[in-house]
Protein backbone atom coordinates (compact mmCIF):
# COMPACT_ATOMS: atom_id res chain seq x y z
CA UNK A 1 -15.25 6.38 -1.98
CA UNK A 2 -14.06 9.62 -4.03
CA UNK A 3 -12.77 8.03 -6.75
CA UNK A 4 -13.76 10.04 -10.39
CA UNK A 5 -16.88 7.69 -11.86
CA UNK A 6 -16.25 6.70 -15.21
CA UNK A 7 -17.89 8.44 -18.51
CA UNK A 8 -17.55 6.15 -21.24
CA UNK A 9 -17.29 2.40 -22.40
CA UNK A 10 -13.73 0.99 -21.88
CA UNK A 11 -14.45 -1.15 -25.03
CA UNK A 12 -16.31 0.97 -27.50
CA UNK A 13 -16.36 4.58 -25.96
CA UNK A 14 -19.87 4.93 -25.65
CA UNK A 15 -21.02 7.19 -22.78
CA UNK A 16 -21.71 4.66 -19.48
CA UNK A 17 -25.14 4.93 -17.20
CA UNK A 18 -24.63 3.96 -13.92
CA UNK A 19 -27.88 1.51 -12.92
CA UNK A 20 -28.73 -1.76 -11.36
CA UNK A 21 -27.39 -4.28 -14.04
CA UNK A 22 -30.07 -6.55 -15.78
CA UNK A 23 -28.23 -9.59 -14.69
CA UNK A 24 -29.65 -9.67 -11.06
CA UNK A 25 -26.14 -7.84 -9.41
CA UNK A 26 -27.73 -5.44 -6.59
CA UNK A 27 -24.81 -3.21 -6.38
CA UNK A 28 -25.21 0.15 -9.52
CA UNK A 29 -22.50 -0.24 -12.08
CA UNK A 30 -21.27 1.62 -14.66
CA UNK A 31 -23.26 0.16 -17.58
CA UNK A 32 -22.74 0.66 -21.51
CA UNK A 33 -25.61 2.59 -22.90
CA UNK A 34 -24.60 0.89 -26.49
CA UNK A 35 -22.53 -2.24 -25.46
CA UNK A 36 -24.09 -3.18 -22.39
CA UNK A 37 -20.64 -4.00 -20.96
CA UNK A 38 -20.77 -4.11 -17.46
CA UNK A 39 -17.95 -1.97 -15.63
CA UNK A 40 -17.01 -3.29 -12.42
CA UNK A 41 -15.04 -1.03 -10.21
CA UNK A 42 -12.79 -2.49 -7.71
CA UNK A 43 -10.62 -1.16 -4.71
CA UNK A 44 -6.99 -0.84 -5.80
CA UNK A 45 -4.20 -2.65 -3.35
CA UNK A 46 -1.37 -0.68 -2.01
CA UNK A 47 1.41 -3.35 -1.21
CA UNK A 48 4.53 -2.56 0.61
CA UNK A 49 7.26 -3.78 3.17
CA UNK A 50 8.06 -3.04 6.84
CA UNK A 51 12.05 -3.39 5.94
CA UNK A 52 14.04 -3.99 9.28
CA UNK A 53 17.56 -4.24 10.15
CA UNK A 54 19.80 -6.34 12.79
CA UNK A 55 19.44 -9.61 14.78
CA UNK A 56 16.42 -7.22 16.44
CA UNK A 57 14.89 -5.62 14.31
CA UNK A 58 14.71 -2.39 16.32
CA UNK A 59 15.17 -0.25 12.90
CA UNK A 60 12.90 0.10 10.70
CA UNK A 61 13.75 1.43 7.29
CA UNK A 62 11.60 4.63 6.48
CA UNK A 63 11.41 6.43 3.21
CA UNK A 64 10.73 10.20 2.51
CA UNK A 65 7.90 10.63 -0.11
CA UNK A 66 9.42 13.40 -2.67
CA UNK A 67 6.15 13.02 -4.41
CA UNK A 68 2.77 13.88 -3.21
CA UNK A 69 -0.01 13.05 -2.23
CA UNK A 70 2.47 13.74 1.45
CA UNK A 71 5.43 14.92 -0.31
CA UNK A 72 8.30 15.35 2.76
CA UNK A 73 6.37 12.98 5.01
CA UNK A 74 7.86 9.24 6.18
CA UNK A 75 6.14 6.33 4.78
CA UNK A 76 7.18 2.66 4.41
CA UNK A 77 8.19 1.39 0.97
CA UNK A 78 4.74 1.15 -0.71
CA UNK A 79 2.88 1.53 -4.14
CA UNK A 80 0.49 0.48 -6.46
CA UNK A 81 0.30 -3.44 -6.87
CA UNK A 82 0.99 -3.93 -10.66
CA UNK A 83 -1.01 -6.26 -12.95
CA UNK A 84 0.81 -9.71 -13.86
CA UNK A 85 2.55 -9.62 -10.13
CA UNK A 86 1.47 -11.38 -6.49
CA UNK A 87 1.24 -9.03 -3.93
CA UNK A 88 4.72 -10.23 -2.32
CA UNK A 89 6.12 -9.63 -5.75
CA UNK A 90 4.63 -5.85 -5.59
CA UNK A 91 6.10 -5.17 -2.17
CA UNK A 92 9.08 -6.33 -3.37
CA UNK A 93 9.10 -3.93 -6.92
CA UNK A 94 8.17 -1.00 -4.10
CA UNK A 95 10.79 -1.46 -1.55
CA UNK A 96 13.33 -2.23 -4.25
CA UNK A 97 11.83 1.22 -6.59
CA UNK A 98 11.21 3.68 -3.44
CA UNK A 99 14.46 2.54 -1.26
CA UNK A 100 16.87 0.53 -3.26
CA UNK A 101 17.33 -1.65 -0.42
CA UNK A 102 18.61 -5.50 -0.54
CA UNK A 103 16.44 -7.43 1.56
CA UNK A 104 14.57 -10.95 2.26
CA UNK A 105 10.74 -10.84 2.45
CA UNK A 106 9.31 -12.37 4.98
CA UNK A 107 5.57 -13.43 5.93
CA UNK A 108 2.59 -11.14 5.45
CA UNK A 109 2.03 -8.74 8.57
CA UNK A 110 -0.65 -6.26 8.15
CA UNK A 111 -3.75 -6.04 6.18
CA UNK A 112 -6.01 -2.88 5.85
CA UNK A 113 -8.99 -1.74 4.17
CA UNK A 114 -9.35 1.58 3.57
CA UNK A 115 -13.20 1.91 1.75
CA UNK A 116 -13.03 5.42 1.77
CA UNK A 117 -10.24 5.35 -0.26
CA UNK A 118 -11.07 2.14 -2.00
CA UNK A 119 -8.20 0.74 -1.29
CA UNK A 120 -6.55 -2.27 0.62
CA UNK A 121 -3.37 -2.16 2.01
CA UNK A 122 -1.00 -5.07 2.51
CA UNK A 123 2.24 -4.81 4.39
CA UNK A 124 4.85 -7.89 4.36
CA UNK A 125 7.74 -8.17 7.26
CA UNK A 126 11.22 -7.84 5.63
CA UNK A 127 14.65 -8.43 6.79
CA UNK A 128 17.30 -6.14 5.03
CA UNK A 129 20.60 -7.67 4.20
CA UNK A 130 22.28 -4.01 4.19
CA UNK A 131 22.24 -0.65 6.19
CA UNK A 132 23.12 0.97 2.25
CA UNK A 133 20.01 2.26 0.50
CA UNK A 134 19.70 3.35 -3.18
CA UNK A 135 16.59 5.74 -3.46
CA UNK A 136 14.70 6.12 -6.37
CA UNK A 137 13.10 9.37 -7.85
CA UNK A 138 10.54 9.19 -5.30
CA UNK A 139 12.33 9.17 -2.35
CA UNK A 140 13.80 12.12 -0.91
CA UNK A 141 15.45 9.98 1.53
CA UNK A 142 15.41 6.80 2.74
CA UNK A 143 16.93 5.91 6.49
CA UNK A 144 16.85 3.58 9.76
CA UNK A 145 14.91 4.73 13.01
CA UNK A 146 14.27 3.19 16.10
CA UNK A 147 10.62 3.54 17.30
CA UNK A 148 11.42 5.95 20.09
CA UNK A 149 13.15 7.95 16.72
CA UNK A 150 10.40 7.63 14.19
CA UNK A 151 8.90 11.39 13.56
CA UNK A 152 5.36 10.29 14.20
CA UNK A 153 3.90 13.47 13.40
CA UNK A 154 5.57 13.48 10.20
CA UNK A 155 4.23 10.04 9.01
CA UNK A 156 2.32 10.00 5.85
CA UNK A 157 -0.04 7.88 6.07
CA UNK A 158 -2.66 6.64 9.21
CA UNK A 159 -1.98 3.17 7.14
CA UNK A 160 1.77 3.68 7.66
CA UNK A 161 1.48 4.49 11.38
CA UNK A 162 -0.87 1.69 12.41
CA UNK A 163 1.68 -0.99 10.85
CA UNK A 164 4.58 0.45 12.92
CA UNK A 165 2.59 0.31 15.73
CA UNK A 166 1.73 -2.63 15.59
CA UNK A 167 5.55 -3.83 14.33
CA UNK A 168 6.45 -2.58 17.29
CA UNK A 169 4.14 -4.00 20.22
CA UNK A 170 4.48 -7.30 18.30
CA UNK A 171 8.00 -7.30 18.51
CA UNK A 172 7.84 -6.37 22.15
CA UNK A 173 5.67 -9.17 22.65
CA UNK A 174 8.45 -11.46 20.55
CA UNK A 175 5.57 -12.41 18.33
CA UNK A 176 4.55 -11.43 14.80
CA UNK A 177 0.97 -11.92 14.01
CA UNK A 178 -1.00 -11.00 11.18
CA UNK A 179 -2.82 -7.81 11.82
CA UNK A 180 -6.37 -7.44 9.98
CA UNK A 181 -7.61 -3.51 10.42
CA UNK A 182 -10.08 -1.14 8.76
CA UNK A 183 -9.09 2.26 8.81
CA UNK A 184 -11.52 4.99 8.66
């Protein structure tokens, strides 16, 4: 994982050690050198939508990032999971922030761990209710494709990609599974 360890006690500001815990734990955490507080770092959850449109679903709603990391690149409508919110209630915020799109959210489709990153990823199916999107400041754009239109060497994320392709055979198939994946 590259994620920037942390220097100093959340609670009191004290610089942290990272070391074995003295409560048994067998994993080194970040460890108050005054406190003792142990800091437990924990993969963040990207949460998202794979927004479709008509009777079947052979569009998929894509979003251009205008903000990096992949700034120009397609994505799905994505983000950050927020604290005080389920994850369907994050994809929901994202798809609503990122395309401005009115939709119903549907069951759970795609879940993927991403340790290097520390990060899981969790996509929901959604059906939109319009073909009129609303784009917030990070979206350059935000527009239909069908999978033979998708740029897929413009697609942001290997996250991203693996979702559509799997939208895709699983609608081909006429049957929507949920997909569990690690991505290297």
């Amino acid at each position: 994982m590259h994620r920037t360890p942390l220097n100093y006690c959340r609670v009191c500001g004290t610089t942290v050690v990272y070391r074995l815990p003295d409560d048994g734990d067998t994993k080194e955490r970040a460890v108050c050198s005054a406190c003792s507080l142990v800091h437990y770092e924990n993969p963040l959850n990207v949460v998202g939508t794979v927004p479709v449109w008509g009777d079947d679903g052979a569009q998929v709603l894509l979003c251009k990032r205008n903000i990096e990391p992949c700034r120009g690149k397609w994505t799905l409508p994505a983000g950050f999971m927020e604290l005080g919110e389920t994850t369907a209630q994050g994809a929901a915020r994202e798809t609503d922030e990122e395309a401005g799109a009115q939709f119903e959210i549907q069951g759970l489709f795609s879940v993927m761990n991403v340790v290097r990153a520390g990060q899981v990823h969790l996509y929901y199916r959604a059906r939109l209710l319009s073909a009129e999107f609303n784009p917030g400041h990070e979206t350059m754009e935000a527009r239909l494709f069908t999978e033979s239109e998708i740029p897929w060497d413009e697609v942001a994320f290997k996250t991203v990609q693996t979702t559509l392709e799997r939208y895709f055979e699983d609608r081909r198939k006429g049957q929507f599974g949920v997909h569990v994946i690690d991505i290297d």
